[in-house]
PDB file of N, CA and C in Angstrom:
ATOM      1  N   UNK A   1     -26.896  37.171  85.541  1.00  0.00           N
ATOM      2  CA  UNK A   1     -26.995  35.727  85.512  1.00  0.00           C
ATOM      3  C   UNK A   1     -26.231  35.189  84.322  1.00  0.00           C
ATOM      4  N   UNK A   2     -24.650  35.040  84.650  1.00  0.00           N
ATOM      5  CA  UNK A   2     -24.168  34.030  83.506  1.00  0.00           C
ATOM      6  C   UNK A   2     -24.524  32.829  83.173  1.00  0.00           C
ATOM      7  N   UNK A   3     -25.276  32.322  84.036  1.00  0.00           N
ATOM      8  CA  UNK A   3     -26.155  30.736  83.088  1.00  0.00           C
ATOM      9  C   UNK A   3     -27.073  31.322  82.252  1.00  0.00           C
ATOM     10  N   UNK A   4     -27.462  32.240  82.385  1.00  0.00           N
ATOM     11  CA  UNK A   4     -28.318  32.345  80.709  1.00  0.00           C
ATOM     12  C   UNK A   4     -27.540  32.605  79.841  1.00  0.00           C
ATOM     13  N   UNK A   5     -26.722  33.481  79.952  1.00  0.00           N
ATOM     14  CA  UNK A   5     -26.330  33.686  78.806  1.00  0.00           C
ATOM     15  C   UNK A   5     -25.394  32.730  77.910  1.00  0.00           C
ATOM     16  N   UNK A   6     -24.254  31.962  79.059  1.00  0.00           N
ATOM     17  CA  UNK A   6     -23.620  30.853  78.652  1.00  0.00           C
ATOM     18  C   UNK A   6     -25.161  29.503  77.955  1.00  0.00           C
ATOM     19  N   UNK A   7     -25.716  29.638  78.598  1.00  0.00           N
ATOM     20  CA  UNK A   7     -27.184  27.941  77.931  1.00  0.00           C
ATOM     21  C   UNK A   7     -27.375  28.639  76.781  1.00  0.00           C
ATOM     22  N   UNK A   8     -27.960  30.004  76.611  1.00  0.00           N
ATOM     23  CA  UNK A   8     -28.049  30.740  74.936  1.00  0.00           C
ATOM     24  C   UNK A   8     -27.011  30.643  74.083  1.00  0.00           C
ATOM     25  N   UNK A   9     -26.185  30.427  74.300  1.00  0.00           N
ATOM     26  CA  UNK A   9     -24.597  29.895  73.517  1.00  0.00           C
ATOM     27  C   UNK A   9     -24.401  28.786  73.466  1.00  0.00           C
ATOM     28  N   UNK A  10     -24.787  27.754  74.537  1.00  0.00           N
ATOM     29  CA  UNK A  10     -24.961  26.309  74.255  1.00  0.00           C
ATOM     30  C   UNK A  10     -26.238  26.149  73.370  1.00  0.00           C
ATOM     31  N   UNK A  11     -26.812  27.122  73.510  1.00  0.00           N
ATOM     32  CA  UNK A  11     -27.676  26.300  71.971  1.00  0.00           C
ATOM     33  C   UNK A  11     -27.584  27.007  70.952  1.00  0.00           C
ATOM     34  N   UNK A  12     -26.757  27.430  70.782  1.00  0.00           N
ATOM     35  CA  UNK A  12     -26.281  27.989  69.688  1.00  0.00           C
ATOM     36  C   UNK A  12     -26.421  29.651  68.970  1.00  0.00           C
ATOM     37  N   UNK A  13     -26.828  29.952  69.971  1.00  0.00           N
ATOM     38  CA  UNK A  13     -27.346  31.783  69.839  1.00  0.00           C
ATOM     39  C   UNK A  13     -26.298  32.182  70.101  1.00  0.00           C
ATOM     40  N   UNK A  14     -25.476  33.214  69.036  1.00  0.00           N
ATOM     41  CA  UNK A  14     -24.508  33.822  69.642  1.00  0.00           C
ATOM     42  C   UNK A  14     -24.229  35.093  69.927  1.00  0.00           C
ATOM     43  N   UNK A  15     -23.932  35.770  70.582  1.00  0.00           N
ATOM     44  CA  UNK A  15     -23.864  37.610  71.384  1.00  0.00           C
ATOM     45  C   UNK A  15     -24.366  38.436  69.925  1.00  0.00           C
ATOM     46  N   UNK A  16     -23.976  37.978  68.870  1.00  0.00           N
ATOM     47  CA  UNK A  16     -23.879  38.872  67.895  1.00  0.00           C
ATOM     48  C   UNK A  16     -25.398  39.182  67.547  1.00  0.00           C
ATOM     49  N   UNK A  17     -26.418  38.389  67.552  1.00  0.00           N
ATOM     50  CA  UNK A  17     -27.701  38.625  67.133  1.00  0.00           C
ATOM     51  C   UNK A  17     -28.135  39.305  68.399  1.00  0.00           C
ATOM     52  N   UNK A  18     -29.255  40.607  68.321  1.00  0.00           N
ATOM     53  CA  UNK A  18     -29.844  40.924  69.403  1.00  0.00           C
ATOM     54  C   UNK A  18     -30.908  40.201  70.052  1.00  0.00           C
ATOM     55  N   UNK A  19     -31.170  39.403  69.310  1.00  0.00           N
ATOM     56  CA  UNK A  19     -32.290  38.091  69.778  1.00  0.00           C
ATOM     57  C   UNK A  19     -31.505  37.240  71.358  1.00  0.00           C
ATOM     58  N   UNK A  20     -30.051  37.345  71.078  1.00  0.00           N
ATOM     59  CA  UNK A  20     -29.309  36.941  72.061  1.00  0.00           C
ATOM     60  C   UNK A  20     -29.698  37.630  73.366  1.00  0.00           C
ATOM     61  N   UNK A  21     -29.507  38.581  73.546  1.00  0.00           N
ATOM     62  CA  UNK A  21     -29.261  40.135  74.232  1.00  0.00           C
ATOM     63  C   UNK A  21     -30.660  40.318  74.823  1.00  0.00           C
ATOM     64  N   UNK A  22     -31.546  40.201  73.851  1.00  0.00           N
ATOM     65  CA  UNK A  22     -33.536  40.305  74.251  1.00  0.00           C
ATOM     66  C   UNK A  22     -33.923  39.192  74.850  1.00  0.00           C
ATOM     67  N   UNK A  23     -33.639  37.854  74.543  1.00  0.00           N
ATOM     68  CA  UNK A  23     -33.630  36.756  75.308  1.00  0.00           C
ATOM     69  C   UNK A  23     -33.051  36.389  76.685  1.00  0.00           C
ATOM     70  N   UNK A  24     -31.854  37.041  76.646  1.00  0.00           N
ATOM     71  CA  UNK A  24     -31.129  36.656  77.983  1.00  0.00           C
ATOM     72  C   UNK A  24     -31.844  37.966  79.000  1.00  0.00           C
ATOM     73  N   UNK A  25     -32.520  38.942  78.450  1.00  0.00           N
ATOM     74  CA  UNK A  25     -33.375  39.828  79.677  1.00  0.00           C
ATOM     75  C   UNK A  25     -34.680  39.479  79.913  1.00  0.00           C
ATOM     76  N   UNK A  26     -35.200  39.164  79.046  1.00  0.00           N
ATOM     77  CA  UNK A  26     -36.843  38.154  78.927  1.00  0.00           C
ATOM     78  C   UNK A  26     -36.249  36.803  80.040  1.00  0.00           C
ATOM     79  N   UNK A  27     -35.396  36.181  79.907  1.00  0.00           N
ATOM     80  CA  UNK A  27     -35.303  34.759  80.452  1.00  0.00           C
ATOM     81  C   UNK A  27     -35.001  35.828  82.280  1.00  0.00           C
ATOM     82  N   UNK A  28     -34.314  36.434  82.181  1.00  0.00           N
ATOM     83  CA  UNK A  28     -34.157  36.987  83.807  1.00  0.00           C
ATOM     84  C   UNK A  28     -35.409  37.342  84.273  1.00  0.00           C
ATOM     85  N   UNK A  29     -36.386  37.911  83.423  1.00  0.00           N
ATOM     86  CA  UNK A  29     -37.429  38.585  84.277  1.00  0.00           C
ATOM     87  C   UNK A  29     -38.744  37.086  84.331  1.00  0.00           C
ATOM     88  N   UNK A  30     -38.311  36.247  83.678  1.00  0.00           N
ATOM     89  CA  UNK A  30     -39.567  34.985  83.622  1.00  0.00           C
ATOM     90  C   UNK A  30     -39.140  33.958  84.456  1.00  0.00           C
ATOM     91  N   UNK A  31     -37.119  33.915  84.849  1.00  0.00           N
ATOM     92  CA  UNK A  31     -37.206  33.284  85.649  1.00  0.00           C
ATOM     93  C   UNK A  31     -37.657  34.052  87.257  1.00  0.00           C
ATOM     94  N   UNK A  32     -37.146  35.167  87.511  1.00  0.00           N
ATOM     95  CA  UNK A  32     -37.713  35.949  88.905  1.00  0.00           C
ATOM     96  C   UNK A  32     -39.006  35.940  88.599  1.00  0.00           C
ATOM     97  N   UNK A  33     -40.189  35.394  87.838  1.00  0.00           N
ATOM     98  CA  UNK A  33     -41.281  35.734  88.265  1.00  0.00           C
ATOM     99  C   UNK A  33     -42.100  34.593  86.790  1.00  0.00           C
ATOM    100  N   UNK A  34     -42.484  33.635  87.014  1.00  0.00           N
ATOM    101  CA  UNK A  34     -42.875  32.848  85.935  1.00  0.00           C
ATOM    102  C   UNK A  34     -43.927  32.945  85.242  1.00  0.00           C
ATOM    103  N   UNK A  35     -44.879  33.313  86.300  1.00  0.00           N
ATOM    104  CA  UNK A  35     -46.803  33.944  86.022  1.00  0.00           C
ATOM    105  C   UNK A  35     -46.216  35.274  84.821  1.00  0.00           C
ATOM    106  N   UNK A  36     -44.854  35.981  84.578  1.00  0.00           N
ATOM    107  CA  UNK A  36     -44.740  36.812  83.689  1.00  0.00           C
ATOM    108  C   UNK A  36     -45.348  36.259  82.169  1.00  0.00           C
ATOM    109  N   UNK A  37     -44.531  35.238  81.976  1.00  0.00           N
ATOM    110  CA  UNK A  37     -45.133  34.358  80.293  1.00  0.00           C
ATOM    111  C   UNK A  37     -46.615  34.125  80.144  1.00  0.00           C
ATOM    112  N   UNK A  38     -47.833  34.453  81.081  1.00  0.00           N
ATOM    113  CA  UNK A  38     -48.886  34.254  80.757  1.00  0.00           C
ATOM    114  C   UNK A  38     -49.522  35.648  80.124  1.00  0.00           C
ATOM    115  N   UNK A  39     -48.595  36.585  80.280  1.00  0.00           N
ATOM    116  CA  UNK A  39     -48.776  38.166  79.665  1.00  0.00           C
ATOM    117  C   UNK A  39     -47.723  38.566  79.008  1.00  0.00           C
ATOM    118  N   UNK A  40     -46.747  37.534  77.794  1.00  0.00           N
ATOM    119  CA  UNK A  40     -46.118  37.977  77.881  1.00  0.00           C
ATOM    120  C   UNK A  40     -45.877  39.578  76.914  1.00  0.00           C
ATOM    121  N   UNK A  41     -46.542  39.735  76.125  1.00  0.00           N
ATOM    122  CA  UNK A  41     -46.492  41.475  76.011  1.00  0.00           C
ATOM    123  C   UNK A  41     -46.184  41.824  77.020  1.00  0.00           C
ATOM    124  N   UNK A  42     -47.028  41.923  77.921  1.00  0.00           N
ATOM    125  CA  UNK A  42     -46.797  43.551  78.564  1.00  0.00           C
ATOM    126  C   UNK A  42     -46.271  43.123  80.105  1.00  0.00           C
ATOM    127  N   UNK A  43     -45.902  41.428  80.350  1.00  0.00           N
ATOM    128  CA  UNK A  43     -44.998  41.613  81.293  1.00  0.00           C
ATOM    129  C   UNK A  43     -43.346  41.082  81.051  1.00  0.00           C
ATOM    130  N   UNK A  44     -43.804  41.060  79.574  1.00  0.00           N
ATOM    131  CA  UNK A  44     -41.625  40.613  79.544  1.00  0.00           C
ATOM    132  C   UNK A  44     -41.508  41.580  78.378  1.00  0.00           C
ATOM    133  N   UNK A  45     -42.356  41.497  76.701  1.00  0.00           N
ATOM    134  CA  UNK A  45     -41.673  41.933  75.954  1.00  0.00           C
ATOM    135  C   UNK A  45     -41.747  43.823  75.947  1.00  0.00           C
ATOM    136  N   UNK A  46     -42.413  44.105  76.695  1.00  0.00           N
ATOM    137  CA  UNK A  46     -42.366  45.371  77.006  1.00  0.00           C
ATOM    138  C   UNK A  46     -41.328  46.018  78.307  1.00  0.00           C
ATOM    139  N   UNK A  47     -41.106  45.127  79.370  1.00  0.00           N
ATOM    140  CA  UNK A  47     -39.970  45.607  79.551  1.00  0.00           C
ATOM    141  C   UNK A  47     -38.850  45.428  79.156  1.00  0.00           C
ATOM    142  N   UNK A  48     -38.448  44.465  78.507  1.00  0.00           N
ATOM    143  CA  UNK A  48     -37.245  44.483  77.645  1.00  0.00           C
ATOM    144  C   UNK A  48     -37.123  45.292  76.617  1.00  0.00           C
ATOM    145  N   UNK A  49     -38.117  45.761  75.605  1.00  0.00           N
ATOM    146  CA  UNK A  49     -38.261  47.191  75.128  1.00  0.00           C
ATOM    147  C   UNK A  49     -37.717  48.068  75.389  1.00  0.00           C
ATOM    148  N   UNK A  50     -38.299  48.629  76.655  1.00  0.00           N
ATOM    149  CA  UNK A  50     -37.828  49.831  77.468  1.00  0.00           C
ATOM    150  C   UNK A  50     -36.357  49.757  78.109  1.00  0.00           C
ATOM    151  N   UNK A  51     -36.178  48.515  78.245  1.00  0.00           N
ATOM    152  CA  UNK A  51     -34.607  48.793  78.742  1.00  0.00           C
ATOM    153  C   UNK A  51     -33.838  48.528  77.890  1.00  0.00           C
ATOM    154  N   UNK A  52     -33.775  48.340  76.467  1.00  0.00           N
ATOM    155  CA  UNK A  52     -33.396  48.903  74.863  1.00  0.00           C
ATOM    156  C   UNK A  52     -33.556  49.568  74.337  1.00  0.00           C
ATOM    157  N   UNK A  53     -34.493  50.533  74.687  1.00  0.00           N
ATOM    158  CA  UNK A  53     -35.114  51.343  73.677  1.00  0.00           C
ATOM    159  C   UNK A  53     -35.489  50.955  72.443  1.00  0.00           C
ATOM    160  N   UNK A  54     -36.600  49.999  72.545  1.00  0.00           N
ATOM    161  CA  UNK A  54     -36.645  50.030  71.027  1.00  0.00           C
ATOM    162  C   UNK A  54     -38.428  49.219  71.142  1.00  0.00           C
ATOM    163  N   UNK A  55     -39.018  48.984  70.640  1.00  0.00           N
ATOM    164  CA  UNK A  55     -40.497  48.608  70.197  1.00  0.00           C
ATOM    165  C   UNK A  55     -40.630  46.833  70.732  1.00  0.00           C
ATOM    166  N   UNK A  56     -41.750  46.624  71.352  1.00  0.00           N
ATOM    167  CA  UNK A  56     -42.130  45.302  71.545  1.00  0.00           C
ATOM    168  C   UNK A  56     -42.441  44.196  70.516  1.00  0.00           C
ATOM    169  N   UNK A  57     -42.483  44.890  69.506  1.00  0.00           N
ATOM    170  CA  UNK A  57     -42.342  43.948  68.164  1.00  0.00           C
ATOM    171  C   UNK A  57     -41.391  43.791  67.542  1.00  0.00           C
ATOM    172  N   UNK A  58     -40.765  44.831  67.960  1.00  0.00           N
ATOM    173  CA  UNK A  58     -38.213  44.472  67.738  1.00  0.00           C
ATOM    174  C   UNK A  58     -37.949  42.974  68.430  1.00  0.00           C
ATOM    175  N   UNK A  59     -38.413  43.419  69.901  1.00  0.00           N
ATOM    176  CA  UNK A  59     -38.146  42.600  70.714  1.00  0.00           C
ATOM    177  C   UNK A  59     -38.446  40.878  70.364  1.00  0.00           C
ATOM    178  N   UNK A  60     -40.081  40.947  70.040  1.00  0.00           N
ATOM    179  CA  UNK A  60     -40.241  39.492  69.700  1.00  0.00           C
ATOM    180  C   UNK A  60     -39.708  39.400  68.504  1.00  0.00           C
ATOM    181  N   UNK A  61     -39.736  39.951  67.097  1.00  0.00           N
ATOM    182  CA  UNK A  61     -39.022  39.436  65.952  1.00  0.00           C
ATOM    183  C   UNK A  61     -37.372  38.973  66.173  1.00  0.00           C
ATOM    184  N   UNK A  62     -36.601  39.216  67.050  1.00  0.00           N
ATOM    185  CA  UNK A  62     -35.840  38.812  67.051  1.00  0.00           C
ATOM    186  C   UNK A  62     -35.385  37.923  68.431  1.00  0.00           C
ATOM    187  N   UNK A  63     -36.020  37.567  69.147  1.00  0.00           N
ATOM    188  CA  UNK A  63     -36.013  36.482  69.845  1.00  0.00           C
ATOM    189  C   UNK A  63     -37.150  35.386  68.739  1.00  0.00           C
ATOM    190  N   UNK A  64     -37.568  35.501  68.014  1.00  0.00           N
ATOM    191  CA  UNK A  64     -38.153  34.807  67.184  1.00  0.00           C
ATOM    192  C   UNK A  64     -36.807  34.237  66.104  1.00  0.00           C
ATOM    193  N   UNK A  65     -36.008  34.861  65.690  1.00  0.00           N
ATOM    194  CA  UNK A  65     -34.303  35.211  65.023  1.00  0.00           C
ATOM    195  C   UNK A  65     -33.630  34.341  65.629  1.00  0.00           C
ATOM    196  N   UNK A  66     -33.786  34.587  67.295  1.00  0.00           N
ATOM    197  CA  UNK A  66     -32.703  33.617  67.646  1.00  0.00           C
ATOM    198  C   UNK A  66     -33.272  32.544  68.057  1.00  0.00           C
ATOM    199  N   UNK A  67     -34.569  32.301  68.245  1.00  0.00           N
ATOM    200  CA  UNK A  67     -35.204  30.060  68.096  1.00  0.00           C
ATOM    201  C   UNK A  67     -34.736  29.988  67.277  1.00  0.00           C
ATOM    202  N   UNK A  68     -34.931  30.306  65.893  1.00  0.00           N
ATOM    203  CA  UNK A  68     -34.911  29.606  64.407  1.00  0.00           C
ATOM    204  C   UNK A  68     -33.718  29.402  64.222  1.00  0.00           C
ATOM    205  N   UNK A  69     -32.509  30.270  64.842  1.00  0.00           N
ATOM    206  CA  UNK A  69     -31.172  30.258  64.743  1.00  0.00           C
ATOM    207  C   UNK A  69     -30.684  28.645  65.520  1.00  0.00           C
ATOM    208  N   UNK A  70     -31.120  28.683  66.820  1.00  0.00           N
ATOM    209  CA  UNK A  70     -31.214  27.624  67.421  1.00  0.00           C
ATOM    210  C   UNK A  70     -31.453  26.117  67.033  1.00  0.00           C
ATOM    211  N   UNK A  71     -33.039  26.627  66.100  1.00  0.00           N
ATOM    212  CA  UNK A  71     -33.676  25.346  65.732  1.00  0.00           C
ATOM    213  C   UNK A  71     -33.369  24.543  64.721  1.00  0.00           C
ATOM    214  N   UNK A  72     -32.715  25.923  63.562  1.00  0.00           N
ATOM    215  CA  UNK A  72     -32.417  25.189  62.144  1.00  0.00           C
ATOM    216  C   UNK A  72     -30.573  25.079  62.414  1.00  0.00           C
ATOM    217  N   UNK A  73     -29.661  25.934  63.226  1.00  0.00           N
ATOM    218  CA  UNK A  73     -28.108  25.908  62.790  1.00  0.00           C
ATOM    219  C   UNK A  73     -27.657  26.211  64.227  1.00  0.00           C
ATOM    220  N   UNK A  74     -28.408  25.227  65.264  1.00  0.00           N
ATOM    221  CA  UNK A  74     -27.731  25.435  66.615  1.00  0.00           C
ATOM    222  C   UNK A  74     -28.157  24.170  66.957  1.00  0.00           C
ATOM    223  N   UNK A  75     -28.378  24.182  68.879  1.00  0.00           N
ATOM    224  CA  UNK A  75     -28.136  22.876  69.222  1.00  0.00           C
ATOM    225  C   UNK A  75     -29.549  22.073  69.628  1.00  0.00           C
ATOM    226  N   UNK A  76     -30.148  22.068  68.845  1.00  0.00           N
ATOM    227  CA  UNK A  76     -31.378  21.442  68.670  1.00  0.00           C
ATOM    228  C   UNK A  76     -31.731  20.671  69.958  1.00  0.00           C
ATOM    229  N   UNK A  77     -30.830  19.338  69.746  1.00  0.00           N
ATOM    230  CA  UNK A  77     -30.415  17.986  70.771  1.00  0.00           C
ATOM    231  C   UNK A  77     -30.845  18.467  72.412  1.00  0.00           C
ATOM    232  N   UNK A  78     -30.302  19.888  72.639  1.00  0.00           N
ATOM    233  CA  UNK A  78     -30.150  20.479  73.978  1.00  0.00           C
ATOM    234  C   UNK A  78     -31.751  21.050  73.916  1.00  0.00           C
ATOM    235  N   UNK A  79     -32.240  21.700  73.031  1.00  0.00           N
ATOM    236  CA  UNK A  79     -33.411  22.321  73.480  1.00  0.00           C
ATOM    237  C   UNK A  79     -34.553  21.415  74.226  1.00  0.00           C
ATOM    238  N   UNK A  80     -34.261  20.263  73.185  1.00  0.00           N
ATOM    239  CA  UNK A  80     -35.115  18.777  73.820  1.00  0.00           C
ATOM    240  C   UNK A  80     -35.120  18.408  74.728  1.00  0.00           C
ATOM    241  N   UNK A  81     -33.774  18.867  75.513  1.00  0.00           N
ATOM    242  CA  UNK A  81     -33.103  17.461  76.535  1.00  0.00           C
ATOM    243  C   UNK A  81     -33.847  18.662  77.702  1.00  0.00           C
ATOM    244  N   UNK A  82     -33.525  20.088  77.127  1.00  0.00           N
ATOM    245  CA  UNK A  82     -34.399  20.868  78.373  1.00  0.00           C
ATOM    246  C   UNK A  82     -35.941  20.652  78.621  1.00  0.00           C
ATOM    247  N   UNK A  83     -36.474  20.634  77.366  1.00  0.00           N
ATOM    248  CA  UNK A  83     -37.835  20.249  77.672  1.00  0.00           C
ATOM    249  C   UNK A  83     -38.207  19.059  77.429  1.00  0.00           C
ATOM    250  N   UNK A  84     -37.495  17.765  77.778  1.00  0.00           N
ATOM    251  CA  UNK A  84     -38.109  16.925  78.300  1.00  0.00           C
ATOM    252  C   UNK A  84     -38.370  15.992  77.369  1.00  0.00           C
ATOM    253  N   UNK A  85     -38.453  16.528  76.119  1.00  0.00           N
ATOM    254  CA  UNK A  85     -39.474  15.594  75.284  1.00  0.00           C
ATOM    255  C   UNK A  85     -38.947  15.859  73.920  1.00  0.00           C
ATOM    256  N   UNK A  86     -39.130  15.109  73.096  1.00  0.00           N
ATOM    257  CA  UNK A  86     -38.949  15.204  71.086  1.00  0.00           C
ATOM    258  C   UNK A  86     -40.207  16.820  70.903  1.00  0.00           C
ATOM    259  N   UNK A  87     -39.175  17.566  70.120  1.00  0.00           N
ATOM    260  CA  UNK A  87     -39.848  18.708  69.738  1.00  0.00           C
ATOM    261  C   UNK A  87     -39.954  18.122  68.034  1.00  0.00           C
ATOM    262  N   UNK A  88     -40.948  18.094  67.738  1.00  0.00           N
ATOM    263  CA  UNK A  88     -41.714  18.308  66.151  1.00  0.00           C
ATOM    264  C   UNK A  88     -41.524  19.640  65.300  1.00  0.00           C
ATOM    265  N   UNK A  89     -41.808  20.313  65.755  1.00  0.00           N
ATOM    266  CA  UNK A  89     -42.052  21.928  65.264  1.00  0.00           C
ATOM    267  C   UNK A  89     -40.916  22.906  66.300  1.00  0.00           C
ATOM    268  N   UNK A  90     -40.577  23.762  65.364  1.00  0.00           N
ATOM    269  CA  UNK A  90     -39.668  24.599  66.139  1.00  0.00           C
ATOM    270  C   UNK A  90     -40.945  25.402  67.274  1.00  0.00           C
ATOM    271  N   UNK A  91     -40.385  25.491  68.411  1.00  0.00           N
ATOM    272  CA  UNK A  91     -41.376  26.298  69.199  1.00  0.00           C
ATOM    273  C   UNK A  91     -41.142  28.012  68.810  1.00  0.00           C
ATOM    274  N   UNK A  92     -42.497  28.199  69.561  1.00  0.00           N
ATOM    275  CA  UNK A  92     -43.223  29.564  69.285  1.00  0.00           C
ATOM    276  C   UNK A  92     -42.210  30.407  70.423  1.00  0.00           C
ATOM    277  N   UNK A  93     -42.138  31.895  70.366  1.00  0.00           N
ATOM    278  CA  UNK A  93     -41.411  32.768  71.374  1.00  0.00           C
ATOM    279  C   UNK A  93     -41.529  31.861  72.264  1.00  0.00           C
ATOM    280  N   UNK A  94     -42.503  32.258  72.767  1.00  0.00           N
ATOM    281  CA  UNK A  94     -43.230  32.025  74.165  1.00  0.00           C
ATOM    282  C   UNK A  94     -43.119  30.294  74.220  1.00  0.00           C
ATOM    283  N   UNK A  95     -43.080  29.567  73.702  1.00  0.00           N
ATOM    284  CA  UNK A  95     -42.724  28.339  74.137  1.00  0.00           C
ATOM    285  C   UNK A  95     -41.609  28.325  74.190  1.00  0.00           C
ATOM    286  N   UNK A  96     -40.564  28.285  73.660  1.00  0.00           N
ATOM    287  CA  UNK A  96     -39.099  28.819  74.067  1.00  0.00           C
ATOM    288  C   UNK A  96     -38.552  29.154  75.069  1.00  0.00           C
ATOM    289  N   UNK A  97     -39.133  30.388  75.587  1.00  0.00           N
ATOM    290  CA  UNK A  97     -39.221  31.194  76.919  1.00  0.00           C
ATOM    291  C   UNK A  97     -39.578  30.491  77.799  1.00  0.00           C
ATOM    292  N   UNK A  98     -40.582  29.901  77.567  1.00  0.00           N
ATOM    293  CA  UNK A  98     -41.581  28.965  79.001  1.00  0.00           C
ATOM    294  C   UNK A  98     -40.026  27.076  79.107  1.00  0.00           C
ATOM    295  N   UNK A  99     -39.972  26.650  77.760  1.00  0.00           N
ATOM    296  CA  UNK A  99     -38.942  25.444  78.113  1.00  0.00           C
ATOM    297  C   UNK A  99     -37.273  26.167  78.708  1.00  0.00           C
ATOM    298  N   UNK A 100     -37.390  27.223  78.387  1.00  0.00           N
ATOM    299  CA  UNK A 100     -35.720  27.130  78.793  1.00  0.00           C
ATOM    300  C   UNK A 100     -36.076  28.022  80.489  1.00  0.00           C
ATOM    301  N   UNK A 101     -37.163  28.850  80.860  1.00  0.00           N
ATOM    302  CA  UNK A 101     -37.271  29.030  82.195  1.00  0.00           C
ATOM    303  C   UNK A 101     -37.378  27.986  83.071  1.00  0.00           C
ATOM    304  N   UNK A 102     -38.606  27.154  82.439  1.00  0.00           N
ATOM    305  CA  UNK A 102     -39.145  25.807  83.074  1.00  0.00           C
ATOM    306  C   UNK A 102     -37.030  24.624  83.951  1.00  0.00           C
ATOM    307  N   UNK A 103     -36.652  25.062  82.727  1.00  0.00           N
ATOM    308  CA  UNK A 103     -35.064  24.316  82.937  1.00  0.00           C
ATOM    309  C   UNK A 103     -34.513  24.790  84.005  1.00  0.00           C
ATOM    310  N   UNK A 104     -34.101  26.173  83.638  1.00  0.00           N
ATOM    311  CA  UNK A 104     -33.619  26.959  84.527  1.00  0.00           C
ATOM    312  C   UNK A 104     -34.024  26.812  85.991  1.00  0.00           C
ATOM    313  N   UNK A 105     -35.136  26.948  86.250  1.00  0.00           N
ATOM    314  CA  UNK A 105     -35.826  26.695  87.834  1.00  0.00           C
ATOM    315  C   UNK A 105     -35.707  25.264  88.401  1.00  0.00           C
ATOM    316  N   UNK A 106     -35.914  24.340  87.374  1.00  0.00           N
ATOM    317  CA  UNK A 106     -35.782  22.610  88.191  1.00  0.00           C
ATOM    318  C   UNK A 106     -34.225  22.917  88.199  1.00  0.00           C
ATOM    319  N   UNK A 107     -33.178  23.683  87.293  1.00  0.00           N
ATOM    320  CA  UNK A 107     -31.797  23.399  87.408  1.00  0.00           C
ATOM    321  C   UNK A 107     -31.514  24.424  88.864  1.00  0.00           C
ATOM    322  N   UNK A 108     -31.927  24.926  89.787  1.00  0.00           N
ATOM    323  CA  UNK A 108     -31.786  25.973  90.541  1.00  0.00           C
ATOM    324  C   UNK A 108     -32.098  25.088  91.725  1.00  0.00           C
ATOM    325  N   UNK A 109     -33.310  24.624  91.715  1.00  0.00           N
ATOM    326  CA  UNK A 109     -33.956  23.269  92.797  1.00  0.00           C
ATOM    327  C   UNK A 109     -32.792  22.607  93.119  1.00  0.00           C
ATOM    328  N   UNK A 110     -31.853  22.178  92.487  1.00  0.00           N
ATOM    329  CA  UNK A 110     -31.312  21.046  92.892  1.00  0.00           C
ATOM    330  C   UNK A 110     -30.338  21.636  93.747  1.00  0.00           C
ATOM    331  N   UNK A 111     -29.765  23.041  93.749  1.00  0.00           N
ATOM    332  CA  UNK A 111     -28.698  23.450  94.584  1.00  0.00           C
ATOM    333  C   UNK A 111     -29.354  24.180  96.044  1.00  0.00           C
TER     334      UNK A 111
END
């Protein structure tokens, strides 16, 4: 799915952080299946783990790397315009995950 990965570059995440890379496989498996983000341990950040090899707490610290990247020296303006509303606080993983899937699926509806 090149729309994730191109929208993670529109907001300013770029290939080079693995937060990029962990995000754009978390966003594939939450958009094929959305009820995933209500577990998300052990139904996103653990398989993205395993298909890195590397620990479920790699995984969220650095999709945590790339919001903040986003929130403080990317495209802020866009994260909003996806979810709808004035963000106050940088969002949490999992709110992140849930506004840019939530996008993704109404942006899929329309075609």
């Amino acid at each position: 799915m090149e729309d994730i990965e191109q929208l993670l570059w529109d907001l300013g995440i770029g290939a080079r952080y693995r937060g990029f890379w962990y995000s754009a496989a978390a966003l594939k498996l939450s958009v094929s299946d959305p009820t995933r983000l209500s577990s998300i341990k052990k139904s996103v950040y653990l398989p993205v783990a395993k298909q890195y090899q590397t620990t479920w707490e790699n995984v969220e610290r650095n999709i945590r790397t790339a919001v903040r990247i986003c929130w403080e020296q990317g495209n802020r303006e866009l994260l909003e315009v996806m979810a709808g509303r004035t963000l106050f606080v940088k969002p949490t993983v999992c709110e992140f995950l849930d506004i840019v899937t939530n996008y993704l699926l109404r942006k899929t509806e329309h075609f």
